[in-house]
PDB file of N, CA and C in Angstrom:
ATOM      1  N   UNK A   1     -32.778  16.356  38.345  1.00  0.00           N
ATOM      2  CA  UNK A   1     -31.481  16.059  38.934  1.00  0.00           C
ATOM      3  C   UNK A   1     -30.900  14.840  38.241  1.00  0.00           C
ATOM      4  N   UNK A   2     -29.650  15.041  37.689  1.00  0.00           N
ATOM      5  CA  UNK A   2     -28.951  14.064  37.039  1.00  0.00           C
ATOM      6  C   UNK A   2     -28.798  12.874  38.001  1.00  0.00           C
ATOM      7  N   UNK A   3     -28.534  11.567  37.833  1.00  0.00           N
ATOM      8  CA  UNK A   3     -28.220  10.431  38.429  1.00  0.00           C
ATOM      9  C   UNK A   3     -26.379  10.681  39.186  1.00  0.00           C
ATOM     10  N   UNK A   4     -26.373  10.208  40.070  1.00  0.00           N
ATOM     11  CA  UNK A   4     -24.725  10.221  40.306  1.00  0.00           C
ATOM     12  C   UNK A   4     -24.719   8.694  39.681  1.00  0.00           C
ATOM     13  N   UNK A   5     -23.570   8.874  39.027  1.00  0.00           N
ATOM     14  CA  UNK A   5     -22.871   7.551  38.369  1.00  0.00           C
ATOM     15  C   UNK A   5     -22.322   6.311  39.524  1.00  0.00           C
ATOM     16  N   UNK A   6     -22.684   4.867  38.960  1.00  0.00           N
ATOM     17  CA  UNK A   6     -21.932   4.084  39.778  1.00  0.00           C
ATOM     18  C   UNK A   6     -20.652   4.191  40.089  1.00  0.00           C
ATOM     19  N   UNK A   7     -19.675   4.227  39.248  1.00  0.00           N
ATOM     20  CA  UNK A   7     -18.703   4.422  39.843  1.00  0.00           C
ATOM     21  C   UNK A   7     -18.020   5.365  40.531  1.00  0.00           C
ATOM     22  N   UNK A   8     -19.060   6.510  41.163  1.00  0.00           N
ATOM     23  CA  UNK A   8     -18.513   7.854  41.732  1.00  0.00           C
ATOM     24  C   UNK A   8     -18.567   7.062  42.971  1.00  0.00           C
ATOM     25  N   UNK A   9     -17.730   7.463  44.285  1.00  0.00           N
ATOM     26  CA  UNK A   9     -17.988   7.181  45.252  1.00  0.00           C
ATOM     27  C   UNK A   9     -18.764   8.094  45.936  1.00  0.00           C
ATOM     28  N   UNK A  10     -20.067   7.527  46.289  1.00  0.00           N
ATOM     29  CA  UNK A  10     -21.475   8.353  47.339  1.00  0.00           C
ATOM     30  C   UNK A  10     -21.514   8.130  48.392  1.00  0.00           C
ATOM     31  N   UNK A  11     -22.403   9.120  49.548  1.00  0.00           N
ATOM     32  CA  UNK A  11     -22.815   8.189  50.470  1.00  0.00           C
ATOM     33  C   UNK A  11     -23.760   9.099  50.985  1.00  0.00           C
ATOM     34  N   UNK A  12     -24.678   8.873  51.826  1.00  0.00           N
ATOM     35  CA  UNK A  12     -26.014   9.477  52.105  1.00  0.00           C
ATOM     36  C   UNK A  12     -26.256   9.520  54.068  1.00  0.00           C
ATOM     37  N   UNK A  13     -26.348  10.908  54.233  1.00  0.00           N
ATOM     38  CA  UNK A  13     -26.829  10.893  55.382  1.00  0.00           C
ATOM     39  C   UNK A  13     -28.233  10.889  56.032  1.00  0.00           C
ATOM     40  N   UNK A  14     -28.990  10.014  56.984  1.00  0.00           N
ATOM     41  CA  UNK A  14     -29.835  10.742  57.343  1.00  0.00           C
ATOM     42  C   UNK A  14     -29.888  11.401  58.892  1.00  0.00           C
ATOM     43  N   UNK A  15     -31.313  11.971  58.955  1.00  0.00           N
ATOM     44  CA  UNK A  15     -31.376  12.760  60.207  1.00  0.00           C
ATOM     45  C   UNK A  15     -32.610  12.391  60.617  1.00  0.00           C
ATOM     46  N   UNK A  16     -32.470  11.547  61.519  1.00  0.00           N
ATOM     47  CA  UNK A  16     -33.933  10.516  61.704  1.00  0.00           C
ATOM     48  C   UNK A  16     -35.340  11.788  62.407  1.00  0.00           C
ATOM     49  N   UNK A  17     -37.088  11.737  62.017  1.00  0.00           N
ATOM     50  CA  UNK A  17     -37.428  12.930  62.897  1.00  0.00           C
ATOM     51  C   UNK A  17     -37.722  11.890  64.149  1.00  0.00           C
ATOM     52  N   UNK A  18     -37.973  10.330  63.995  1.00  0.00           N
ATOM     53  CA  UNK A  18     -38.467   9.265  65.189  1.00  0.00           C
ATOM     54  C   UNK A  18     -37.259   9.077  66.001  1.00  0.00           C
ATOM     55  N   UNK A  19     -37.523   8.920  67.366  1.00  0.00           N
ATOM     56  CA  UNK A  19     -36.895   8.812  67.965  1.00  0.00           C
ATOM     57  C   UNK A  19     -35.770   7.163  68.533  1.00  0.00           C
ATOM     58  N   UNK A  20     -34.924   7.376  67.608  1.00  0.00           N
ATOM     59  CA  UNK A  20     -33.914   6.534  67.406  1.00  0.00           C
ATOM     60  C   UNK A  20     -32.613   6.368  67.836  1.00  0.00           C
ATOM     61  N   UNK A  21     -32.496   6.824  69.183  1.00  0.00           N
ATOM     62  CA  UNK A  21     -31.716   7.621  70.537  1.00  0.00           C
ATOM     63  C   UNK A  21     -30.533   6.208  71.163  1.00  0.00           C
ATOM     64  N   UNK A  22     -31.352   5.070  70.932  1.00  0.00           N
ATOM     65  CA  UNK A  22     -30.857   3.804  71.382  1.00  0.00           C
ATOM     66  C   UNK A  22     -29.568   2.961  70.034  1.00  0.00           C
ATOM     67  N   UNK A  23     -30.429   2.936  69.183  1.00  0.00           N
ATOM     68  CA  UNK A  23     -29.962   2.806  67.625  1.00  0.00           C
ATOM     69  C   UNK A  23     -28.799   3.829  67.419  1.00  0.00           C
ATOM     70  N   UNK A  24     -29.086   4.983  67.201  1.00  0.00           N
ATOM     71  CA  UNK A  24     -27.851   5.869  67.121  1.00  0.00           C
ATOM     72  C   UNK A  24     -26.478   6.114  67.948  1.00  0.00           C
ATOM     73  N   UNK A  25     -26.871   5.683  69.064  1.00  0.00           N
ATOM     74  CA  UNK A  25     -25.908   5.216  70.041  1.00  0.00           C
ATOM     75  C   UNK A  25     -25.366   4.222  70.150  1.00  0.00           C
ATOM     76  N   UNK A  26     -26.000   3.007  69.444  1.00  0.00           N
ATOM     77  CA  UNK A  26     -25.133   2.135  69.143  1.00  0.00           C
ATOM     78  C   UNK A  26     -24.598   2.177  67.920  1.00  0.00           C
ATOM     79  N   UNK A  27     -25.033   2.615  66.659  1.00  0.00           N
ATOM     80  CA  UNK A  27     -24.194   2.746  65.712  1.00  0.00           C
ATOM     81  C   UNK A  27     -23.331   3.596  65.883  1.00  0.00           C
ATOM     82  N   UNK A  28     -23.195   4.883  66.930  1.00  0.00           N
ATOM     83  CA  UNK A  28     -21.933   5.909  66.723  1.00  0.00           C
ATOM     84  C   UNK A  28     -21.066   5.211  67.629  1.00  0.00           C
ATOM     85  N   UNK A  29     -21.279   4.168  68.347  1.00  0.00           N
ATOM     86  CA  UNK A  29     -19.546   3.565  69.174  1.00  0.00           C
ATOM     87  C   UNK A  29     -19.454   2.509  69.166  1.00  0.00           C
ATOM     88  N   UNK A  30     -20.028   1.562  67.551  1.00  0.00           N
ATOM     89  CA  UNK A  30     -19.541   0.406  67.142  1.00  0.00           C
ATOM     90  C   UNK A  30     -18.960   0.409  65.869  1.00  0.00           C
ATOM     91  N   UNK A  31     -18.046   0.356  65.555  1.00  0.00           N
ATOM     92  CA  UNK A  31     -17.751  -0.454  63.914  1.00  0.00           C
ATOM     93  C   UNK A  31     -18.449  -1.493  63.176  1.00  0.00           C
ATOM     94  N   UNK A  32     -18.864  -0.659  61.998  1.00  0.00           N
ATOM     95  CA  UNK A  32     -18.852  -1.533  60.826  1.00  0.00           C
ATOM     96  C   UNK A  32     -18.364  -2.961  60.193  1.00  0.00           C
ATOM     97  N   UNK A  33     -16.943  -2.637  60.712  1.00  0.00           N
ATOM     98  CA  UNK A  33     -16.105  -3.575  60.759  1.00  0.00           C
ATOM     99  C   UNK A  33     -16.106  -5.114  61.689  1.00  0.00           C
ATOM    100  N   UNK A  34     -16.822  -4.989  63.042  1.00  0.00           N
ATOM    101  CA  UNK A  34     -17.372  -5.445  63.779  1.00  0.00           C
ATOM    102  C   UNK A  34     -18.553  -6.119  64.080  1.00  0.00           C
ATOM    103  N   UNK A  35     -19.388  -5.395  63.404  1.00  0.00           N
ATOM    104  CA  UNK A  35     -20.389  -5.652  63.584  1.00  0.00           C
ATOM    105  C   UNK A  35     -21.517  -5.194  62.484  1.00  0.00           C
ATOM    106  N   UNK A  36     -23.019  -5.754  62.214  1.00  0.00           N
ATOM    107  CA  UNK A  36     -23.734  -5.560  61.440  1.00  0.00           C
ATOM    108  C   UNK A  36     -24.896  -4.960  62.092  1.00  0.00           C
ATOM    109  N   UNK A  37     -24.648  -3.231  61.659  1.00  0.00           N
ATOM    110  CA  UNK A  37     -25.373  -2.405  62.813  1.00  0.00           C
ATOM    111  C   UNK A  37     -26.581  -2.594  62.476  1.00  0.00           C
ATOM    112  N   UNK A  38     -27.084  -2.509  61.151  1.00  0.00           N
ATOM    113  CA  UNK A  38     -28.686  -2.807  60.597  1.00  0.00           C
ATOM    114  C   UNK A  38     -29.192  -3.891  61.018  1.00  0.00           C
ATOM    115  N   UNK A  39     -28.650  -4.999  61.403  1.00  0.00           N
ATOM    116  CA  UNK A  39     -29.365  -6.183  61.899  1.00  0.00           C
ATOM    117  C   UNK A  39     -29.406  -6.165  63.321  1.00  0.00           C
ATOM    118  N   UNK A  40     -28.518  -6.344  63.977  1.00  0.00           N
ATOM    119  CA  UNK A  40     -28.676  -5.299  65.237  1.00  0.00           C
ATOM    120  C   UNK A  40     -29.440  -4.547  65.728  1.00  0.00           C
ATOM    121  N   UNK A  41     -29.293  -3.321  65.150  1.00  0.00           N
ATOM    122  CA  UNK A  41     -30.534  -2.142  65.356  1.00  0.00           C
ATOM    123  C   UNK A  41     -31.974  -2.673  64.527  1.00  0.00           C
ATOM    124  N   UNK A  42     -32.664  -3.684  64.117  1.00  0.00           N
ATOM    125  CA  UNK A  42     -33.255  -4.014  63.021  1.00  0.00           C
ATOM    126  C   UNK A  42     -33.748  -2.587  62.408  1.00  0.00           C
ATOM    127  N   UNK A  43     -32.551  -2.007  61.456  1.00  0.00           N
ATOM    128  CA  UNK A  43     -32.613  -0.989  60.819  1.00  0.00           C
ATOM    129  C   UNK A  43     -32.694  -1.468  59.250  1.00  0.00           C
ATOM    130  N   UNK A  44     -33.695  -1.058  58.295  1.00  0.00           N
ATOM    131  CA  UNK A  44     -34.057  -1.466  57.143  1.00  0.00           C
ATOM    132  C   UNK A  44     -33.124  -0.563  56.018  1.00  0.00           C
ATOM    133  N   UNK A  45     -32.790  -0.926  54.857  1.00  0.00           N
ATOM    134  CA  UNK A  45     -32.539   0.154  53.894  1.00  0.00           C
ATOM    135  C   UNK A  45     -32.957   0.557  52.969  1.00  0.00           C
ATOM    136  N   UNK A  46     -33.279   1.761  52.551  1.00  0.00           N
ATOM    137  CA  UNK A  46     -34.164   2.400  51.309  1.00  0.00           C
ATOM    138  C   UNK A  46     -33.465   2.640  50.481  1.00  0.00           C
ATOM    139  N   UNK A  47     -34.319   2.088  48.856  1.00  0.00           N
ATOM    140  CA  UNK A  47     -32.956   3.496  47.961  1.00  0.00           C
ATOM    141  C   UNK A  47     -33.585   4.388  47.781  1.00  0.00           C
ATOM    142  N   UNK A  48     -31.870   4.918  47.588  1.00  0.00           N
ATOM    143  CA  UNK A  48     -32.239   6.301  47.286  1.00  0.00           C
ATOM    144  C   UNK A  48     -32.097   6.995  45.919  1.00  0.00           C
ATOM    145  N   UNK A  49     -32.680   8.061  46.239  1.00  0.00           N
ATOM    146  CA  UNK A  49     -33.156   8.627  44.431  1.00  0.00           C
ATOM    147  C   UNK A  49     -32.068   8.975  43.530  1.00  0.00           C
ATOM    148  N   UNK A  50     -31.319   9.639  43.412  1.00  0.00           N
ATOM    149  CA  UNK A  50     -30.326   9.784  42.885  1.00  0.00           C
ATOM    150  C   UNK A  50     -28.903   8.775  43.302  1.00  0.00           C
ATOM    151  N   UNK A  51     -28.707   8.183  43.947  1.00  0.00           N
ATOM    152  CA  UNK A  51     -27.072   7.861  44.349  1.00  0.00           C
ATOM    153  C   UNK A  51     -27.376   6.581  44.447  1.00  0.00           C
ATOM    154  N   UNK A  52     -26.231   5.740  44.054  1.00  0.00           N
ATOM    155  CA  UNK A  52     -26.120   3.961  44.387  1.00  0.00           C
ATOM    156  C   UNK A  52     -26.377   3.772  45.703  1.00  0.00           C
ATOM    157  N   UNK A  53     -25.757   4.478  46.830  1.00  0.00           N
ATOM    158  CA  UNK A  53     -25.674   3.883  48.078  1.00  0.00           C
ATOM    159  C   UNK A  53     -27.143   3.711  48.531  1.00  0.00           C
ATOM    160  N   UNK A  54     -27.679   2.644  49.424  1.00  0.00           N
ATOM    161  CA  UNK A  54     -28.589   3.008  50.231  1.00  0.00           C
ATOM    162  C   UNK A  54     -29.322   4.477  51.277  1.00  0.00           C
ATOM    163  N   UNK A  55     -30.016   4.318  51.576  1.00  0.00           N
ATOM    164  CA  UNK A  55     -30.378   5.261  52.689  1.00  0.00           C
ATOM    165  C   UNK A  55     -31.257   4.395  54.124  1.00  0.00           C
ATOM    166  N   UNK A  56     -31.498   4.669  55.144  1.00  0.00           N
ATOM    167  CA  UNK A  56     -31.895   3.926  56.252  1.00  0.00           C
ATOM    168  C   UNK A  56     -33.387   3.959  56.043  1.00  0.00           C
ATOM    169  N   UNK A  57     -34.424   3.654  56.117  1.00  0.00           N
ATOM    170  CA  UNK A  57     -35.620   3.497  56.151  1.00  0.00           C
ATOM    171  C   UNK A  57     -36.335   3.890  56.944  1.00  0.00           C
ATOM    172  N   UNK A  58     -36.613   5.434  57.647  1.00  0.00           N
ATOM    173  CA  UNK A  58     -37.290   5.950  58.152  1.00  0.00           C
ATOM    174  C   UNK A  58     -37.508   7.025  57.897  1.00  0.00           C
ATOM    175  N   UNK A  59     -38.310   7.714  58.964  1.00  0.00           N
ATOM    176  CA  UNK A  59     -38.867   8.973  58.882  1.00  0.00           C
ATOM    177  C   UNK A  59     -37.804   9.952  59.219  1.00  0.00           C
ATOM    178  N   UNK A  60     -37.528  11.291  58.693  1.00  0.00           N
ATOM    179  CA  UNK A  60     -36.486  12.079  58.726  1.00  0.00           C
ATOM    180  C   UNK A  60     -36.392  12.652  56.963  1.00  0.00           C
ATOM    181  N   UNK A  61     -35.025  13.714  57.497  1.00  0.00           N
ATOM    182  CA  UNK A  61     -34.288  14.239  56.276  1.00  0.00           C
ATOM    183  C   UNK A  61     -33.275  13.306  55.658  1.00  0.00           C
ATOM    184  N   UNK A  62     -33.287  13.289  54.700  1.00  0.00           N
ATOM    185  CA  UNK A  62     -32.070  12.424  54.043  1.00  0.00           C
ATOM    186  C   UNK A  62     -31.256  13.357  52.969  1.00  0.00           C
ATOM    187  N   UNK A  63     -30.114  13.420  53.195  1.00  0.00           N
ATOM    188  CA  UNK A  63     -29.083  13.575  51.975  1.00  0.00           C
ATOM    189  C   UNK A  63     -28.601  12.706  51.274  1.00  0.00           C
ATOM    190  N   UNK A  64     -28.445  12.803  50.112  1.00  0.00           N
ATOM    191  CA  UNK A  64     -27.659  12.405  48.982  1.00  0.00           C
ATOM    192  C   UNK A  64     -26.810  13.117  48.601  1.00  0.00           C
ATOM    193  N   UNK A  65     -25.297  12.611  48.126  1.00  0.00           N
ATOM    194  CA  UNK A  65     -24.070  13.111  48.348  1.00  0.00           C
ATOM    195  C   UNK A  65     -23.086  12.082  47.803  1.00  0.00           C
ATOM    196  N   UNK A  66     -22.463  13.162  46.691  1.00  0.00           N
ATOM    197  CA  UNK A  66     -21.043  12.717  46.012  1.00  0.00           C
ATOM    198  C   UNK A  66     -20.055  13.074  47.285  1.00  0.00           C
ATOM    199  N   UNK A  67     -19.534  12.227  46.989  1.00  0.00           N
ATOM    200  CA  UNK A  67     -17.766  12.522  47.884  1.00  0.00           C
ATOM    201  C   UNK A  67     -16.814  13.076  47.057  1.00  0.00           C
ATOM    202  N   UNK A  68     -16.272  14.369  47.484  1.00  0.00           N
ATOM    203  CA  UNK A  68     -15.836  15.481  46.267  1.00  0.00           C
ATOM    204  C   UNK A  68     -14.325  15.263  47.325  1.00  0.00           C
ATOM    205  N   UNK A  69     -14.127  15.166  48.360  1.00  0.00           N
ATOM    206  CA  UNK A  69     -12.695  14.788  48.980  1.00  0.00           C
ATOM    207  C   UNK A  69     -12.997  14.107  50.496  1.00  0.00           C
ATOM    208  N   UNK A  70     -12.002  13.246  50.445  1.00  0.00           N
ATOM    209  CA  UNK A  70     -11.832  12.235  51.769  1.00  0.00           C
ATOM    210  C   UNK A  70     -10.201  12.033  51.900  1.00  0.00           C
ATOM    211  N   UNK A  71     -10.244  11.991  53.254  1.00  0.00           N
ATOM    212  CA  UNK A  71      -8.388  12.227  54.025  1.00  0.00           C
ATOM    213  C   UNK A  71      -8.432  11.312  55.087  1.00  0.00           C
ATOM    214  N   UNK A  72      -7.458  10.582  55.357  1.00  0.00           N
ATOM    215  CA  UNK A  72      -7.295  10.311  56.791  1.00  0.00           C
ATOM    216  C   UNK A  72      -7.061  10.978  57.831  1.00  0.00           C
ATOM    217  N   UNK A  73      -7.270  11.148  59.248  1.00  0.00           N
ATOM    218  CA  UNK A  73      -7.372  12.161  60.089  1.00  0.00           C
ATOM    219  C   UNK A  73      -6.214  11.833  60.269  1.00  0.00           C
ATOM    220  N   UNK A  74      -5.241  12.702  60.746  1.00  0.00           N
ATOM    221  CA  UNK A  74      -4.172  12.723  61.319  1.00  0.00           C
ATOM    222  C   UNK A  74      -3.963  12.748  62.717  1.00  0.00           C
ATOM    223  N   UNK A  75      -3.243  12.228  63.426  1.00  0.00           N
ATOM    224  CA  UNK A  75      -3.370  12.309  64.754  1.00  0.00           C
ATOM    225  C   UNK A  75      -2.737  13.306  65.482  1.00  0.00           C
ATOM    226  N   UNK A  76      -1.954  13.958  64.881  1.00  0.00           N
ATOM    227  CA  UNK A  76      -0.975  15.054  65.233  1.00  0.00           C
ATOM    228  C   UNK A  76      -1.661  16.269  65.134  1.00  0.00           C
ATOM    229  N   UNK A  77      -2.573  16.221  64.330  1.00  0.00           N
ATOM    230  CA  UNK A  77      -3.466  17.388  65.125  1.00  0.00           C
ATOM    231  C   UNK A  77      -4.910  17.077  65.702  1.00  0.00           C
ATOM    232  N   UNK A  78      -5.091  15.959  66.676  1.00  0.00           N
ATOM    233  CA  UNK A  78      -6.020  15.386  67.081  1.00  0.00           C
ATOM    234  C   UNK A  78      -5.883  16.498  68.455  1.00  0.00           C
ATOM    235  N   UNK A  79      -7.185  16.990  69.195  1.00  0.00           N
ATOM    236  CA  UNK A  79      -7.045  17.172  70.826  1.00  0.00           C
ATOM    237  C   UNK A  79      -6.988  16.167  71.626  1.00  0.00           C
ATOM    238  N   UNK A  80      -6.010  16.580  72.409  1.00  0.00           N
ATOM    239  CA  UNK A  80      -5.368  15.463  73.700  1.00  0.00           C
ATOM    240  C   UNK A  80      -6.315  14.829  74.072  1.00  0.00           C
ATOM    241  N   UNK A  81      -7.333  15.439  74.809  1.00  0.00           N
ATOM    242  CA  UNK A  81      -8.246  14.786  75.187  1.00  0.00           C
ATOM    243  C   UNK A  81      -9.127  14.099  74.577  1.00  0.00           C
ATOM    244  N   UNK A  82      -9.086  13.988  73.187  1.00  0.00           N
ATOM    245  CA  UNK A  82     -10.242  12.997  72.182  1.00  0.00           C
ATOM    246  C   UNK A  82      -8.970  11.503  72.194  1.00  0.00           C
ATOM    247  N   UNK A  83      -7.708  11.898  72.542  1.00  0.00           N
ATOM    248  CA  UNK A  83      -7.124  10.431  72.417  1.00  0.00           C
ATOM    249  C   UNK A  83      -7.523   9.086  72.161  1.00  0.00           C
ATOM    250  N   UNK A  84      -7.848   9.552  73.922  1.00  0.00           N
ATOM    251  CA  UNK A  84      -8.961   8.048  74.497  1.00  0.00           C
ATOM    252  C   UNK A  84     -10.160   7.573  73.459  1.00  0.00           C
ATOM    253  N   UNK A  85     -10.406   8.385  72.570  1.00  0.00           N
ATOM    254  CA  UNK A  85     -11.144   7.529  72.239  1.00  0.00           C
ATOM    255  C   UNK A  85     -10.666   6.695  71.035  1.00  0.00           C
ATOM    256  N   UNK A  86      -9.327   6.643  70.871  1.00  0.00           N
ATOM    257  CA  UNK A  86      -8.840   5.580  69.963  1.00  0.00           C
ATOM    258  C   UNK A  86      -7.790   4.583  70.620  1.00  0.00           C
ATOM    259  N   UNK A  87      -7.810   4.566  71.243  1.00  0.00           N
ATOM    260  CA  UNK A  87      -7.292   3.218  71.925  1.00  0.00           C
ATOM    261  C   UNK A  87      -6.624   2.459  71.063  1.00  0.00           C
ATOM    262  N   UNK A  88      -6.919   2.084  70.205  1.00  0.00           N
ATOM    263  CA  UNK A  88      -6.285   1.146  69.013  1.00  0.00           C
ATOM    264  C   UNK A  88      -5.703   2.078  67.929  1.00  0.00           C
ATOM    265  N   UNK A  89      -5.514   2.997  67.857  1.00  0.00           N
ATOM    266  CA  UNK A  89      -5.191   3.915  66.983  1.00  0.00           C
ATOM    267  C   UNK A  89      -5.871   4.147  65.822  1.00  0.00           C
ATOM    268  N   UNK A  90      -7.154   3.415  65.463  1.00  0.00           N
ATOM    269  CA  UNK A  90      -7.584   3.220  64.519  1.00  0.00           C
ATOM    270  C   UNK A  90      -8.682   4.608  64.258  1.00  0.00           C
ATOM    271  N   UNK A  91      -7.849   5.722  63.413  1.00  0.00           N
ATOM    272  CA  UNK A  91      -8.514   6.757  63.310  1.00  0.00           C
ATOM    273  C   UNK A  91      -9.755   6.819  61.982  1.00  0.00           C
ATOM    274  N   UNK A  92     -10.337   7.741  62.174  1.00  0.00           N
ATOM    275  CA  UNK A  92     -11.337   7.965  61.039  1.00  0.00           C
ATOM    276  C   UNK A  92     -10.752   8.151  59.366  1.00  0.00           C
ATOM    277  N   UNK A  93     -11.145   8.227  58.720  1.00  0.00           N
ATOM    278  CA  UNK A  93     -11.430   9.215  57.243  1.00  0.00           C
ATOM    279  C   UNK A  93     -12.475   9.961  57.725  1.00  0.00           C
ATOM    280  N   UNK A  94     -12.195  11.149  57.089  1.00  0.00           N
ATOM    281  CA  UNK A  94     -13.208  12.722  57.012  1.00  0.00           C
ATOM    282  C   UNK A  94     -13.285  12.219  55.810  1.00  0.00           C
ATOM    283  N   UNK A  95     -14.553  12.475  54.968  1.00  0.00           N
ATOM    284  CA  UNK A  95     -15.413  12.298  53.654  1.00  0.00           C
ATOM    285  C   UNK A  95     -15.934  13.539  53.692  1.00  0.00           C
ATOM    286  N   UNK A  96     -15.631  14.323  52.813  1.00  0.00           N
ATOM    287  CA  UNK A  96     -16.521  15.784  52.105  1.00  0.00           C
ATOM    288  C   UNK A  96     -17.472  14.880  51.144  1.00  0.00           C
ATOM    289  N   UNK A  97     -19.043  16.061  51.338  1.00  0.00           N
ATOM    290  CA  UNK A  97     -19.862  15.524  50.325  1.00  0.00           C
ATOM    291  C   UNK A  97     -20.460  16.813  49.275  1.00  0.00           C
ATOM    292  N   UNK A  98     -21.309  16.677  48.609  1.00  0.00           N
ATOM    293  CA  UNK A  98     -21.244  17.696  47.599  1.00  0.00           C
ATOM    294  C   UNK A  98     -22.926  16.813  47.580  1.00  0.00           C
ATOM    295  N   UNK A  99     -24.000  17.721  48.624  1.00  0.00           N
ATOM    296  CA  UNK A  99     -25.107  17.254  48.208  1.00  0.00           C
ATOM    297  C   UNK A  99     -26.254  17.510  47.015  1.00  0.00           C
ATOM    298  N   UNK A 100     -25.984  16.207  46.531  1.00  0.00           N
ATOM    299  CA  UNK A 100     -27.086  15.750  45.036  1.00  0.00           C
ATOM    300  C   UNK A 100     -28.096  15.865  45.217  1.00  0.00           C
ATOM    301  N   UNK A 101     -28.828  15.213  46.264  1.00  0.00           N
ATOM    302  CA  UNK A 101     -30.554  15.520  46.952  1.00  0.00           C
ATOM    303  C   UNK A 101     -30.731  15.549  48.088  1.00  0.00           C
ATOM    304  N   UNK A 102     -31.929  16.378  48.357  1.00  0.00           N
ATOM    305  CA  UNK A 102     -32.198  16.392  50.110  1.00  0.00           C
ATOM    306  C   UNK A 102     -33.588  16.296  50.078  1.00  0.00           C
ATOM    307  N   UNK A 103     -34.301  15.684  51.029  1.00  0.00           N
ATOM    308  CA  UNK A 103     -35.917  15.243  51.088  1.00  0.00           C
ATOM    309  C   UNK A 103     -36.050  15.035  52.040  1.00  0.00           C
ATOM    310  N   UNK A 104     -37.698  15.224  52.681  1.00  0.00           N
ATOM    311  CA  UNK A 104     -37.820  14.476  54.115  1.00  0.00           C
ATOM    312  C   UNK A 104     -38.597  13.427  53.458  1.00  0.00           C
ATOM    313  N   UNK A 105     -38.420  12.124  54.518  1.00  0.00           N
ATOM    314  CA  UNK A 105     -39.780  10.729  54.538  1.00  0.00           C
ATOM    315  C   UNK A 105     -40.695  11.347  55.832  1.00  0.00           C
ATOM    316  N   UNK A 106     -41.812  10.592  55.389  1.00  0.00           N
ATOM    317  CA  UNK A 106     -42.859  10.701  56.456  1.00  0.00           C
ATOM    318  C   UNK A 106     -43.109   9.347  56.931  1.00  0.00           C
TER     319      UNK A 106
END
Protein backbone atom coordinates (compact mmCIF):
# COMPACT_ATOMS: atom_id res chain seq x y z
CA UNK A 1 0.00 0.00 0.00
CA UNK A 2 1.32 3.28 -1.21
CA UNK A 3 1.84 6.06 1.56
CA UNK A 4 -0.96 8.87 1.40
CA UNK A 5 1.03 12.04 0.87
CA UNK A 6 1.36 14.88 3.46
CA UNK A 7 -0.27 17.20 1.87
CA UNK A 8 -3.51 15.16 1.02
CA UNK A 9 -6.00 15.88 3.56
CA UNK A 10 -6.62 12.35 5.81
CA UNK A 11 -8.26 11.30 8.61
CA UNK A 12 -8.74 7.94 10.35
CA UNK A 13 -11.53 6.32 12.08
CA UNK A 14 -11.59 4.00 14.82
CA UNK A 15 -14.07 1.45 16.23
CA UNK A 16 -12.91 0.78 19.69
CA UNK A 17 -13.51 -3.49 20.61
CA UNK A 18 -12.87 -2.11 24.78
CA UNK A 19 -15.37 -0.68 26.23
CA UNK A 20 -15.09 3.08 25.89
CA UNK A 21 -18.92 4.03 26.38
CA UNK A 22 -17.96 7.04 28.83
CA UNK A 23 -15.06 8.49 26.50
CA UNK A 24 -17.18 8.26 23.41
CA UNK A 25 -19.85 10.09 24.90
CA UNK A 26 -17.95 12.64 25.79
CA UNK A 27 -16.13 13.11 22.70
CA UNK A 28 -19.49 12.89 20.51
CA UNK A 29 -21.14 16.13 22.49
CA UNK A 30 -18.02 18.16 23.00
CA UNK A 31 -15.97 20.20 20.54
CA UNK A 32 -12.66 20.10 19.59
CA UNK A 33 -12.76 23.53 19.55
CA UNK A 34 -13.47 23.59 23.25
CA UNK A 35 -11.91 21.36 24.57
CA UNK A 36 -8.91 18.75 24.55
CA UNK A 37 -10.83 15.47 24.33
CA UNK A 38 -7.54 13.19 24.54
CA UNK A 39 -6.48 14.71 27.72
CA UNK A 40 -9.70 14.59 29.14
CA UNK A 41 -10.60 11.18 28.16
CA UNK A 42 -6.72 10.28 28.90
CA UNK A 43 -6.93 8.98 25.34
CA UNK A 44 -3.34 8.26 23.79
CA UNK A 45 -2.43 8.55 19.97
CA UNK A 46 -0.96 5.97 17.62
CA UNK A 47 0.42 6.34 14.18
CA UNK A 48 -0.83 5.19 11.75
CA UNK A 49 0.48 3.12 8.85
CA UNK A 50 -0.20 4.67 5.87
CA UNK A 51 -1.72 8.36 6.56
CA UNK A 52 -0.16 11.53 8.48
CA UNK A 53 -3.04 11.81 10.81
CA UNK A 54 -2.91 10.00 14.07
CA UNK A 55 -5.10 7.12 15.18
CA UNK A 56 -6.39 6.64 19.04
CA UNK A 57 -4.47 3.99 20.87
CA UNK A 58 -6.48 1.10 21.50
CA UNK A 59 -7.88 -2.04 20.89
CA UNK A 60 -10.40 -2.09 17.89
CA UNK A 61 -10.66 -1.63 13.99
CA UNK A 62 -9.04 1.31 12.58
CA UNK A 63 -9.41 3.00 9.19
CA UNK A 64 -7.22 4.94 7.24
CA UNK A 65 -8.68 7.34 4.81
CA UNK A 66 -8.07 10.03 2.14
CA UNK A 67 -10.78 12.66 2.06
CA UNK A 68 -11.95 12.39 -1.63
CA UNK A 69 -14.96 15.19 -0.78
CA UNK A 70 -16.09 17.36 2.23
CA UNK A 71 -19.26 20.00 2.23
CA UNK A 72 -20.79 21.95 4.75
CA UNK A 73 -24.15 20.64 5.90
CA UNK A 74 -26.74 22.76 4.98
CA UNK A 75 -29.42 23.54 7.18
CA UNK A 76 -32.23 23.70 4.82
CA UNK A 77 -32.26 20.30 4.46
CA UNK A 78 -31.56 19.48 8.09
CA UNK A 79 -34.80 17.45 10.01
CA UNK A 80 -36.78 19.73 12.21
CA UNK A 81 -36.27 17.84 14.89
CA UNK A 82 -32.26 17.48 14.81
CA UNK A 83 -32.48 21.51 15.11
CA UNK A 84 -31.99 21.48 18.74
CA UNK A 85 -29.10 20.16 18.49
CA UNK A 86 -27.43 23.25 17.10
CA UNK A 87 -28.34 25.87 19.14
CA UNK A 88 -25.56 28.03 17.96
CA UNK A 89 -25.96 27.24 14.47
CA UNK A 90 -22.74 25.87 14.28
CA UNK A 91 -23.26 22.99 11.78
CA UNK A 92 -20.97 20.10 10.78
CA UNK A 93 -18.76 19.38 7.53
CA UNK A 94 -19.62 15.82 6.07
CA UNK A 95 -15.96 14.46 5.04
CA UNK A 96 -16.12 11.48 2.42
CA UNK A 97 -13.21 9.08 2.85
CA UNK A 98 -11.71 6.73 0.34
CA UNK A 99 -10.25 3.96 2.72
CA UNK A 100 -6.27 3.44 2.35
CA UNK A 101 -6.05 0.80 5.31
CA UNK A 102 -8.12 -1.13 7.64
CA UNK A 103 -6.63 -3.36 10.62
CA UNK A 104 -7.64 -4.48 13.95
CA UNK A 105 -5.18 -3.70 17.33
CA UNK A 106 -5.24 -6.16 19.99
Amino acid sequence: MEAVCVGRAVLTVCLPSSDMREALTFCGTKSGRDVDKFRECNLRFAEAQVVTSPTIDTPGLHFECKVVFKSPMDPKYLDKASESLYPAKDYHTLYFGEIAECYETE
